[in-house]
PDB file of N, CA and C in Angstrom:
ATOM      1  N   UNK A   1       0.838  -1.189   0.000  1.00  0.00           N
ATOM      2  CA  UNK A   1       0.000   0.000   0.000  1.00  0.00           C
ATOM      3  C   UNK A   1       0.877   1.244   0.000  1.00  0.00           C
ATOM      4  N   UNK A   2       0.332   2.391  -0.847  1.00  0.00           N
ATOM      5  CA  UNK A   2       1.062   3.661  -0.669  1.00  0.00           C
ATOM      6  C   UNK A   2       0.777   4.086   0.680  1.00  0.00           C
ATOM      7  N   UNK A   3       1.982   4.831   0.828  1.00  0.00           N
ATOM      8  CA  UNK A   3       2.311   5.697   2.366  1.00  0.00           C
ATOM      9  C   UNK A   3       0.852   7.071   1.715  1.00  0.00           C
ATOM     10  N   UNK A   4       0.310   7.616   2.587  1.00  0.00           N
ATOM     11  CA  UNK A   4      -0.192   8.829   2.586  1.00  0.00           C
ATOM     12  C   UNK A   4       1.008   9.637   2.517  1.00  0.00           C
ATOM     13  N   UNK A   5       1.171  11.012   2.109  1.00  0.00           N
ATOM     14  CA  UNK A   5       1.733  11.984   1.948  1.00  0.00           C
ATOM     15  C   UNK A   5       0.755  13.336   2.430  1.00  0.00           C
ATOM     16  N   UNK A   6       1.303  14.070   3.517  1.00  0.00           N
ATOM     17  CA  UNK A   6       0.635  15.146   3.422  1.00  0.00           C
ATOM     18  C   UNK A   6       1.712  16.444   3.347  1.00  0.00           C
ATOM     19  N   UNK A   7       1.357  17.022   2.255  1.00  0.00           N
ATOM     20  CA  UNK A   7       2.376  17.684   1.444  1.00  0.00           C
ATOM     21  C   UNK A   7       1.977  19.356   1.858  1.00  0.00           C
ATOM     22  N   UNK A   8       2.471  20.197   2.366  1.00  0.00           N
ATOM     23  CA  UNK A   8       2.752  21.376   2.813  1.00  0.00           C
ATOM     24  C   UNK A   8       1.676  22.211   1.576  1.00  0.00           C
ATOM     25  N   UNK A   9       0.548  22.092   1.610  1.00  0.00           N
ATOM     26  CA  UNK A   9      -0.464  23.082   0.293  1.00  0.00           C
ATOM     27  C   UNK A   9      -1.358  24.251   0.802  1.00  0.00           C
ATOM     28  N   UNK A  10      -0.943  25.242  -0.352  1.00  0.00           N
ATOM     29  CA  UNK A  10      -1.499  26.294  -0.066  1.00  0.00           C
ATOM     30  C   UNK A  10      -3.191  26.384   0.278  1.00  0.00           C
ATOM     31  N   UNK A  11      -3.278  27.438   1.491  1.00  0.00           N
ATOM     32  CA  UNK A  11      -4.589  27.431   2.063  1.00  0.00           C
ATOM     33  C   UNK A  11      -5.592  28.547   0.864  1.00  0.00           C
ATOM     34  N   UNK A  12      -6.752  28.570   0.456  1.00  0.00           N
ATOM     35  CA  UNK A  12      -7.252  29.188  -0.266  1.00  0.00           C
ATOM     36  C   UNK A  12      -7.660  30.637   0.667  1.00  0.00           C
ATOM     37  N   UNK A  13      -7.949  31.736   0.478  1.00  0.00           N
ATOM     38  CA  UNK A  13      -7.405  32.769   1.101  1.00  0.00           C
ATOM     39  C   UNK A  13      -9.407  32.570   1.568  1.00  0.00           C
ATOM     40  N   UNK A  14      -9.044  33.108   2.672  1.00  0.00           N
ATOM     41  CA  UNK A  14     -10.578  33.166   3.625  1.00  0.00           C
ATOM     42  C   UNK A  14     -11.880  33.725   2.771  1.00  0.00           C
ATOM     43  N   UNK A  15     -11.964  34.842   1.554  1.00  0.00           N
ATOM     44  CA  UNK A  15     -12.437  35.626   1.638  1.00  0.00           C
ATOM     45  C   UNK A  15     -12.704  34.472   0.032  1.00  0.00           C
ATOM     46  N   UNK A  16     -11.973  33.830  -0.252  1.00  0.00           N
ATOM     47  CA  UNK A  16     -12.724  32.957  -1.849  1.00  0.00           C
ATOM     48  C   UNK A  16     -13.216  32.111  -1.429  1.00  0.00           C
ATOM     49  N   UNK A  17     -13.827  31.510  -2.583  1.00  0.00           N
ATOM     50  CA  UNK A  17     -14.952  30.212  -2.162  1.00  0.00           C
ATOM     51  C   UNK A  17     -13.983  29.408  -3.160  1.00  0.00           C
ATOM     52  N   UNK A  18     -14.385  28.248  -3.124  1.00  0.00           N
ATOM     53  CA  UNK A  18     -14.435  27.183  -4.351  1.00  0.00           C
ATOM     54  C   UNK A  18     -15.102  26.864  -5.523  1.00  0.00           C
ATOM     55  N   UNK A  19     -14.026  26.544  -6.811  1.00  0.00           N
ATOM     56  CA  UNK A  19     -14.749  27.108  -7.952  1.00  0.00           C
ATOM     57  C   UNK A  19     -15.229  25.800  -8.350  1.00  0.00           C
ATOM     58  N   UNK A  20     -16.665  25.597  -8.701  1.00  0.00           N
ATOM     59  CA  UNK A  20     -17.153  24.608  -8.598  1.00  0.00           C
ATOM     60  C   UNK A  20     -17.533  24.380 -10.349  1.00  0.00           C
ATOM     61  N   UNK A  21     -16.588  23.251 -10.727  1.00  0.00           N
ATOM     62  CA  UNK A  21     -16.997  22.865 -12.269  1.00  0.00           C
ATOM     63  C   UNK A  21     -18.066  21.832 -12.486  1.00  0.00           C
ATOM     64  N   UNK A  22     -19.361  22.349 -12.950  1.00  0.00           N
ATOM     65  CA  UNK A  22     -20.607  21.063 -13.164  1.00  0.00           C
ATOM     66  C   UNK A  22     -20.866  21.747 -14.748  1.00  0.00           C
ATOM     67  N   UNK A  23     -21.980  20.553 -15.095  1.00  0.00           N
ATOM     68  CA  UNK A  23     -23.168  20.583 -16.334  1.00  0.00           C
ATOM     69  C   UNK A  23     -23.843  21.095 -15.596  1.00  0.00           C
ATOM     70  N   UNK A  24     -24.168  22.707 -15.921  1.00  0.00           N
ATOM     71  CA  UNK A  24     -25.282  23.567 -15.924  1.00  0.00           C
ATOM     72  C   UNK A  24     -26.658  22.780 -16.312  1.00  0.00           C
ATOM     73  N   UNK A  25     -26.426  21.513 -17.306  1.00  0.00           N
ATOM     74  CA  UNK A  25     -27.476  20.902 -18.037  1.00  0.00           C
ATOM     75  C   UNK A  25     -28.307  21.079 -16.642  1.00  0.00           C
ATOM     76  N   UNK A  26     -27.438  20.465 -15.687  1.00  0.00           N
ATOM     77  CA  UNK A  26     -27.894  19.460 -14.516  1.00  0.00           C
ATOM     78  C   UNK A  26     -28.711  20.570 -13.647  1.00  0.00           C
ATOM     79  N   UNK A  27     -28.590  21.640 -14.078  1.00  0.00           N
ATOM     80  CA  UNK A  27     -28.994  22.666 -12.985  1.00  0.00           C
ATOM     81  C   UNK A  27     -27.468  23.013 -12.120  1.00  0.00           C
ATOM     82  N   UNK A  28     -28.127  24.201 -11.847  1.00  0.00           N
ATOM     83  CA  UNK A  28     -26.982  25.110 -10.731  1.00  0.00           C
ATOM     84  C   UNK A  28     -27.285  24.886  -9.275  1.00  0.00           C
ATOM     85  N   UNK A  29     -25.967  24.152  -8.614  1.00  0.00           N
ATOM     86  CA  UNK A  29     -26.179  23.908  -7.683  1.00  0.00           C
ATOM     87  C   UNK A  29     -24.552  23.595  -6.717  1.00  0.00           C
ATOM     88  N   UNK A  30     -24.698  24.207  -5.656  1.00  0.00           N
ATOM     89  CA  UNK A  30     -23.240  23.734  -4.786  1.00  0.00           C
ATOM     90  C   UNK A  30     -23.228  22.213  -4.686  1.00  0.00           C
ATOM     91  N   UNK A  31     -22.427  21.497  -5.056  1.00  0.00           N
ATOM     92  CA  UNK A  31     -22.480  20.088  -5.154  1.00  0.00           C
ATOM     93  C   UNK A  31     -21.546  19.830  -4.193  1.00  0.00           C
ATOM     94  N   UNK A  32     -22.003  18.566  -3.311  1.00  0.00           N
ATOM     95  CA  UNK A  32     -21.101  18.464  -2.054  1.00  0.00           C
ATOM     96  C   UNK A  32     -19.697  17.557  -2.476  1.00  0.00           C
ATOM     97  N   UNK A  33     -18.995  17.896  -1.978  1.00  0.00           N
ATOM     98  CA  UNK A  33     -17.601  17.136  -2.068  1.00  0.00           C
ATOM     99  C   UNK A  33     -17.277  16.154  -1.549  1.00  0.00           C
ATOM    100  N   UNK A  34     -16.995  14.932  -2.682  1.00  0.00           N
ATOM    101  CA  UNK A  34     -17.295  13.416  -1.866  1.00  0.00           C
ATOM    102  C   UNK A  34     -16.329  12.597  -3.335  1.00  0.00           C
ATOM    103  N   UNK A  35     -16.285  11.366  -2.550  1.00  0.00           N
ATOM    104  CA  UNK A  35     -15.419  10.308  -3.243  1.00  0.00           C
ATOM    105  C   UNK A  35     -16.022  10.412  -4.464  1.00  0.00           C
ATOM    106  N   UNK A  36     -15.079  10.364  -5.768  1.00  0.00           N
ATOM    107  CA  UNK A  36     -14.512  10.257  -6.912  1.00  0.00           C
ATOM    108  C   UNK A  36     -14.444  11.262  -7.723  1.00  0.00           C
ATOM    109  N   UNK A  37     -14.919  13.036  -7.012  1.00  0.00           N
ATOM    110  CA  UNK A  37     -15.059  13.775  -7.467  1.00  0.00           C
ATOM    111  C   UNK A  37     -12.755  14.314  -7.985  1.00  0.00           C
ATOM    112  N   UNK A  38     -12.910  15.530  -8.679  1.00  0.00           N
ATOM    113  CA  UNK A  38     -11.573  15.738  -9.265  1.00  0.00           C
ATOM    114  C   UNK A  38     -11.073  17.458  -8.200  1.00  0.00           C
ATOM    115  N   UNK A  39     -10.250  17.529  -7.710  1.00  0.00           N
ATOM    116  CA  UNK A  39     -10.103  18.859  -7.064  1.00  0.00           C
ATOM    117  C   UNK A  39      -8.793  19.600  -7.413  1.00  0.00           C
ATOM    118  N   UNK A  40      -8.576  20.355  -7.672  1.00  0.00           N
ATOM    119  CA  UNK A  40      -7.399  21.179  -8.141  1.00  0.00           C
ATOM    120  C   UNK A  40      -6.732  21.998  -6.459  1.00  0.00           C
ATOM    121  N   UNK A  41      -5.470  21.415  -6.116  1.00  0.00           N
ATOM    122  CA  UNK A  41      -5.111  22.302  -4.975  1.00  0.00           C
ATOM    123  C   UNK A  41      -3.811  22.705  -5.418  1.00  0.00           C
ATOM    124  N   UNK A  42      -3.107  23.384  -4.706  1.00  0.00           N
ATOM    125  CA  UNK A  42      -1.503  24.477  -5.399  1.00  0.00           C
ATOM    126  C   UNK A  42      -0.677  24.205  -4.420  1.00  0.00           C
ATOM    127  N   UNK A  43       0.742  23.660  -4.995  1.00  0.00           N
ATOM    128  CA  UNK A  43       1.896  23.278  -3.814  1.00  0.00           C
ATOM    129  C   UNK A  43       2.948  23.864  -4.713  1.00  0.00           C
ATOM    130  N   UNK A  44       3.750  24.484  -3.528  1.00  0.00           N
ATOM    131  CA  UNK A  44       5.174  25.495  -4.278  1.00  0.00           C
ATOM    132  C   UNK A  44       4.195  25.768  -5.715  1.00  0.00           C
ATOM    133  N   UNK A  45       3.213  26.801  -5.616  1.00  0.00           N
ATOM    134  CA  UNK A  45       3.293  27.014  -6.837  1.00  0.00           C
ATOM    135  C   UNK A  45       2.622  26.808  -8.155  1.00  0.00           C
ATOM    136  N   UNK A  46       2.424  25.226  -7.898  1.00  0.00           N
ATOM    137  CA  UNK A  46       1.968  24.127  -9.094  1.00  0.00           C
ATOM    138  C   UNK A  46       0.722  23.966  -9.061  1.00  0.00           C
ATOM    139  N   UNK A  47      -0.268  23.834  -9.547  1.00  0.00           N
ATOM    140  CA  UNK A  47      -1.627  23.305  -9.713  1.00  0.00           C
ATOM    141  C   UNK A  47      -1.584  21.873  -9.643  1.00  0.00           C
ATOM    142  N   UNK A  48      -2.021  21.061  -8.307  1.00  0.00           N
ATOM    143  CA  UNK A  48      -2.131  19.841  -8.615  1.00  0.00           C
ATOM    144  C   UNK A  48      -3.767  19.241  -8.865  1.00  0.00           C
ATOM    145  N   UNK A  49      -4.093  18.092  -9.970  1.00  0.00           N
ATOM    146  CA  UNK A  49      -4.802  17.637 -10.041  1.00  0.00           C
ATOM    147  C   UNK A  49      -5.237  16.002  -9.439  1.00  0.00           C
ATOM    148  N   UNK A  50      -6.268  16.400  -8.203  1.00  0.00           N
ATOM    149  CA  UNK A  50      -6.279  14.911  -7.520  1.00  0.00           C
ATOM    150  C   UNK A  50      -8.007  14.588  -7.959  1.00  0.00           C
ATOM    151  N   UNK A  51      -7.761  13.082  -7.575  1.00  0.00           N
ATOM    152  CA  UNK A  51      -9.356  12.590  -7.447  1.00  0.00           C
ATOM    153  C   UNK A  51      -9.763  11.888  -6.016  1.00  0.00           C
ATOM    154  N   UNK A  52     -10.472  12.145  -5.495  1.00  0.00           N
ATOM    155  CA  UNK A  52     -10.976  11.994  -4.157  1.00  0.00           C
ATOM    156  C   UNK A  52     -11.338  10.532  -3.744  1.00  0.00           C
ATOM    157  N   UNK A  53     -10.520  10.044  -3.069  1.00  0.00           N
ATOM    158  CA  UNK A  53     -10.677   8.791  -3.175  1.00  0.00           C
ATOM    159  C   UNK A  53     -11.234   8.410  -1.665  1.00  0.00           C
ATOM    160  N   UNK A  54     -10.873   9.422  -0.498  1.00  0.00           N
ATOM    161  CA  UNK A  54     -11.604   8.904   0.506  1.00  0.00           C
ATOM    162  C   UNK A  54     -12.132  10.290   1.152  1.00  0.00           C
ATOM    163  N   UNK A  55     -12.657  10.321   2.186  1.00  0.00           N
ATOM    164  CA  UNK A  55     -13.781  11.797   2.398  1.00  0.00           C
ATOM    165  C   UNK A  55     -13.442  10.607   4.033  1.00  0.00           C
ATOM    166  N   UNK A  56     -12.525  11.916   4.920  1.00  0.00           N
ATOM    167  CA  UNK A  56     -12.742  11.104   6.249  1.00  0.00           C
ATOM    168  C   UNK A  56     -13.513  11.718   7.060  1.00  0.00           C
ATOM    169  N   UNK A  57     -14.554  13.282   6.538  1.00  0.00           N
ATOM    170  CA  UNK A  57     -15.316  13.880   7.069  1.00  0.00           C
ATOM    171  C   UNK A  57     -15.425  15.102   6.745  1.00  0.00           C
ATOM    172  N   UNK A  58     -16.448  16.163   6.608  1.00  0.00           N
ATOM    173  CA  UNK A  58     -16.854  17.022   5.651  1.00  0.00           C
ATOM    174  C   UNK A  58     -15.354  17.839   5.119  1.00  0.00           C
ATOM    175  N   UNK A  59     -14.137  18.602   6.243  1.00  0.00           N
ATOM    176  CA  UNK A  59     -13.144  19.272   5.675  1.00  0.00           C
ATOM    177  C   UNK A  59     -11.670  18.021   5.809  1.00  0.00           C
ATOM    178  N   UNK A  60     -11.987  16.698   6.029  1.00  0.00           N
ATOM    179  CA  UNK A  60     -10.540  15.991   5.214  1.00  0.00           C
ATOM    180  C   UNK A  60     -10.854  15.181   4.508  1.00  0.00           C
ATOM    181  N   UNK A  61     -10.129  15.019   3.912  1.00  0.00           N
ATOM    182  CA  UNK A  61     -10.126  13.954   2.477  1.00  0.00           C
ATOM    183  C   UNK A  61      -8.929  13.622   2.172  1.00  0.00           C
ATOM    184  N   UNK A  62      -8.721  12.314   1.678  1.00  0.00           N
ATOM    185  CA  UNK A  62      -7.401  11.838   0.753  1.00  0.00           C
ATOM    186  C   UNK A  62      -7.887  11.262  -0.841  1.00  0.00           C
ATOM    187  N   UNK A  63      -6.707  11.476  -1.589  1.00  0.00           N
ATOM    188  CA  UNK A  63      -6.750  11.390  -3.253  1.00  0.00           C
ATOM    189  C   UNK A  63      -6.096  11.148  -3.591  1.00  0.00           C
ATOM    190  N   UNK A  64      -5.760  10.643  -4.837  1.00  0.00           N
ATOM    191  CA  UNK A  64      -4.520  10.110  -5.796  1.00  0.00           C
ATOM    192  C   UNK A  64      -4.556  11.362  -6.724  1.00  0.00           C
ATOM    193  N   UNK A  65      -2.891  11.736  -7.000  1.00  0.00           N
ATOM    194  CA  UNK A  65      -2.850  12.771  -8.190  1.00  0.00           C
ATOM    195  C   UNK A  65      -2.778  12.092  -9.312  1.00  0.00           C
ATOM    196  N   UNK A  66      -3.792  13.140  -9.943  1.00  0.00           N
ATOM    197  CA  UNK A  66      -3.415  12.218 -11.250  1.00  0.00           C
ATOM    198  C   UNK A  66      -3.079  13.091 -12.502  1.00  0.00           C
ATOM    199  N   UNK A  67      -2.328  14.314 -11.982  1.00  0.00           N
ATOM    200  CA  UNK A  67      -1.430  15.497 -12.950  1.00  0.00           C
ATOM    201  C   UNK A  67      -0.860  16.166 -12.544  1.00  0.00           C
ATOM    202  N   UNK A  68      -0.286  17.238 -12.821  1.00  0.00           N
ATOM    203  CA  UNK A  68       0.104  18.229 -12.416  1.00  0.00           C
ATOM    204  C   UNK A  68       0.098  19.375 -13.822  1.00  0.00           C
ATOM    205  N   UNK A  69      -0.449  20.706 -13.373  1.00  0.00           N
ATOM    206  CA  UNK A  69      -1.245  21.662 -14.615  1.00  0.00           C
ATOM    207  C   UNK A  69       0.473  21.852 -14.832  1.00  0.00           C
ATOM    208  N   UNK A  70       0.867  21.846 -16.132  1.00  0.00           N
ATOM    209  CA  UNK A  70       1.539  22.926 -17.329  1.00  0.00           C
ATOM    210  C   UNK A  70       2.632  21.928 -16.359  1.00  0.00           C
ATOM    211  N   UNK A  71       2.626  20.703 -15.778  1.00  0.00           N
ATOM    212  CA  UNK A  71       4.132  20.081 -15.907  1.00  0.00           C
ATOM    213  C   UNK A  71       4.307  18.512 -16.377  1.00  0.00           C
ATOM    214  N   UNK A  72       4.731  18.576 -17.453  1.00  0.00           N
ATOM    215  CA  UNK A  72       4.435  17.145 -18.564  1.00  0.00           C
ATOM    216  C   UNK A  72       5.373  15.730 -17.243  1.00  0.00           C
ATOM    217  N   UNK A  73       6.244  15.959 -16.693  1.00  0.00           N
ATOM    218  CA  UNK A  73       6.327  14.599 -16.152  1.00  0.00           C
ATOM    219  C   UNK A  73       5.391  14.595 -15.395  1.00  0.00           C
ATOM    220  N   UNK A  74       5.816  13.086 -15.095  1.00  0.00           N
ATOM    221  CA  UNK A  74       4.993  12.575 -13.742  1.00  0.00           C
ATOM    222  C   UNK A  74       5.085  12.768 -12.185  1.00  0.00           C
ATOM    223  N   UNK A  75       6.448  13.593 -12.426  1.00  0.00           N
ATOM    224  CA  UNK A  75       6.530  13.873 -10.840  1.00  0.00           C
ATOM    225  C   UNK A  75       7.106  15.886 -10.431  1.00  0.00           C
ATOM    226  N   UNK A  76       6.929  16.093  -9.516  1.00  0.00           N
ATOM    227  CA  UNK A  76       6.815  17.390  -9.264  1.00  0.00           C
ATOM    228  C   UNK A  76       7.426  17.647  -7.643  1.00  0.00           C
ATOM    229  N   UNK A  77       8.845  18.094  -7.984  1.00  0.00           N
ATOM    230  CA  UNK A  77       9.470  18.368  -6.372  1.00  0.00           C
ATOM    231  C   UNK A  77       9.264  16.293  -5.517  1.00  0.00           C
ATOM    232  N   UNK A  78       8.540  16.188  -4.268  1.00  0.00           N
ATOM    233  CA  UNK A  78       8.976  15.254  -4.106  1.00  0.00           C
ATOM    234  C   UNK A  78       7.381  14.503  -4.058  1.00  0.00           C
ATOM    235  N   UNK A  79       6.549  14.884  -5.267  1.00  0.00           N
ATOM    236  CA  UNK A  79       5.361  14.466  -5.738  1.00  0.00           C
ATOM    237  C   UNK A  79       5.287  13.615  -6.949  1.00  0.00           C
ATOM    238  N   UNK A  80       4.535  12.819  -6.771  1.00  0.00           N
ATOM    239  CA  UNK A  80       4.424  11.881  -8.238  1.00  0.00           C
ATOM    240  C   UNK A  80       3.338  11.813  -8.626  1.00  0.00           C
ATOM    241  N   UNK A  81       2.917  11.396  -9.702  1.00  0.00           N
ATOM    242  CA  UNK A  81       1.588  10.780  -9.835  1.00  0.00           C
ATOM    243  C   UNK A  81       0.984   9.783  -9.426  1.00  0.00           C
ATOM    244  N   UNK A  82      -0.187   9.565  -9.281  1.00  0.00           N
ATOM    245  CA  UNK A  82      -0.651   8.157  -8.024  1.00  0.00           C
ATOM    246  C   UNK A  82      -0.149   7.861  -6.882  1.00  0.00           C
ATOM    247  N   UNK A  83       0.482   9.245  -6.586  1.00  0.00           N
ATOM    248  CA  UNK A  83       0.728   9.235  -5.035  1.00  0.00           C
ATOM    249  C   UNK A  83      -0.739   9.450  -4.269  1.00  0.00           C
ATOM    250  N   UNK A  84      -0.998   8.936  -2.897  1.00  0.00           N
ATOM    251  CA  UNK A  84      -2.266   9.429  -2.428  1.00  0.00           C
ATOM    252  C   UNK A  84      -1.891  10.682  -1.423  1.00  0.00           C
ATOM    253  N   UNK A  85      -2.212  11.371  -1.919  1.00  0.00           N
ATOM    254  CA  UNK A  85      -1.810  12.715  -0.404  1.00  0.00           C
ATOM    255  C   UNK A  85      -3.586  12.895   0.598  1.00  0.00           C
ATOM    256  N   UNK A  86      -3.105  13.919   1.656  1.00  0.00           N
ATOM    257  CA  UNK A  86      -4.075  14.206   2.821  1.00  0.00           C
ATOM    258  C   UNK A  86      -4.239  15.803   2.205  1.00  0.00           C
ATOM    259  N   UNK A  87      -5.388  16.278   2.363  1.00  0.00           N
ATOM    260  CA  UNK A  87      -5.683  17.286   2.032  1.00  0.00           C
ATOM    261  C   UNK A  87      -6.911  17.754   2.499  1.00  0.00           C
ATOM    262  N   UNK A  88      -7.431  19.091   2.828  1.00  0.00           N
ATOM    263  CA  UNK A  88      -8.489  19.581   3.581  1.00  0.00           C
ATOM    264  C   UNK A  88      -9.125  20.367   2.648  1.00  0.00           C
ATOM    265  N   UNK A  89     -10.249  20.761   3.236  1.00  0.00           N
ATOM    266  CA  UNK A  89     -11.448  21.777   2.433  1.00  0.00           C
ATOM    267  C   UNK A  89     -10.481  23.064   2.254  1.00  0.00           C
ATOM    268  N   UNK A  90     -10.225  23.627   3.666  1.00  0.00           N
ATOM    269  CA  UNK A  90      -9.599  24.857   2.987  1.00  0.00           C
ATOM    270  C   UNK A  90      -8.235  24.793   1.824  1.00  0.00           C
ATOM    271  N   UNK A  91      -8.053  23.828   1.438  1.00  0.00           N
ATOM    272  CA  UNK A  91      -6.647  23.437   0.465  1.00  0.00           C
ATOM    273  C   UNK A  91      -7.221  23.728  -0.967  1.00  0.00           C
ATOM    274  N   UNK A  92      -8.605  23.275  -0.964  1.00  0.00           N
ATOM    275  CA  UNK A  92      -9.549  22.913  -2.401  1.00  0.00           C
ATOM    276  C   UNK A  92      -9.684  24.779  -2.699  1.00  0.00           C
ATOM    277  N   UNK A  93      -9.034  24.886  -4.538  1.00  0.00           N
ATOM    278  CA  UNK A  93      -9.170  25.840  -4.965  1.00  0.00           C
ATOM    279  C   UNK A  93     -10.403  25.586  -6.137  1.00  0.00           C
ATOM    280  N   UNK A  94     -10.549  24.126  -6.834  1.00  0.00           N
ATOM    281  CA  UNK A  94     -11.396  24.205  -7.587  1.00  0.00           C
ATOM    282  C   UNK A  94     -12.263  22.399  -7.349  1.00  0.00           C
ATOM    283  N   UNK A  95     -13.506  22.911  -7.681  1.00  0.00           N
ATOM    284  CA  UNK A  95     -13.644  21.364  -7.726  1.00  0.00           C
ATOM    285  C   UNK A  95     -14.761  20.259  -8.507  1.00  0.00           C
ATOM    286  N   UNK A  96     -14.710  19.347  -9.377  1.00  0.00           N
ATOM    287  CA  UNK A  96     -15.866  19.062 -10.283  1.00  0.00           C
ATOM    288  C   UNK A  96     -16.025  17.484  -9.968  1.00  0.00           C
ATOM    289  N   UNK A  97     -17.599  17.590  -9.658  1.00  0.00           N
ATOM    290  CA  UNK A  97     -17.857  15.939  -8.855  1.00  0.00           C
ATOM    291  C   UNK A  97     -17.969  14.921 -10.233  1.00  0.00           C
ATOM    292  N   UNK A  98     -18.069  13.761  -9.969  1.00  0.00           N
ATOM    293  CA  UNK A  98     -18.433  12.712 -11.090  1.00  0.00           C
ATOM    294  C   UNK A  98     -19.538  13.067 -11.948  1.00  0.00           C
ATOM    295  N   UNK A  99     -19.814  12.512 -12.760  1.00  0.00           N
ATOM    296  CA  UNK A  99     -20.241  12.697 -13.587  1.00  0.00           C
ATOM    297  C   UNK A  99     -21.372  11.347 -13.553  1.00  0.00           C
ATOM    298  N   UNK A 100     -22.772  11.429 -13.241  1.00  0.00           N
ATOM    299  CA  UNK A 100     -23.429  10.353 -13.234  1.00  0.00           C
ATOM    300  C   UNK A 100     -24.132   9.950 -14.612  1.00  0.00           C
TER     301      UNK A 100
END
């Protein structure tokens, strides 16, 4: 099993919300944040892209990355891809749930 990683990520500043990517089809609506949804959080810098793989209660969660924005390898400082990191609500800068 992978080790968890909880990696030093920037807090989203008090005064923003979270930018929430849905199908308008579906109607407009705050969609709650839960396993398998995709969340964008920022370390040194980087835009990382995770998917939510466990929800240990409304502000923690753990995820596997599965990118990193505008950096073509797979790994980033002492981050990889399909690493699972720990991460909180206030960490989440953007976020778009599954798609049913």
């Amino acid at each position: 099993m992978n080790d968890i990683k909880e990696p030093n990520l920037q807090k989203r500043a008090n005064n923003i919300g979270i930018i929430y990517v849905q199908d308008v089809q579906q109607g407009i609506k705050i969609p709650t944040i839960d396993i398998g949804g995709v969340v964008t959080v920022k370390y040194e810098g980087v835009t990382i892209i995770v998917k939510i793989t466990d929800k240990i209660n409304e502000t923690d969660f753990r995820g596997r990355i599965i990118g990193f924005e505008g950096i073509v390898d797979e790994n980033y400082k002492d981050l990889s891809v399909n690493d699972i990191i720990k991460f909180y609500e206030e960490n989440i800068i953007g976020y778009s749930p599954t798609k049913n």
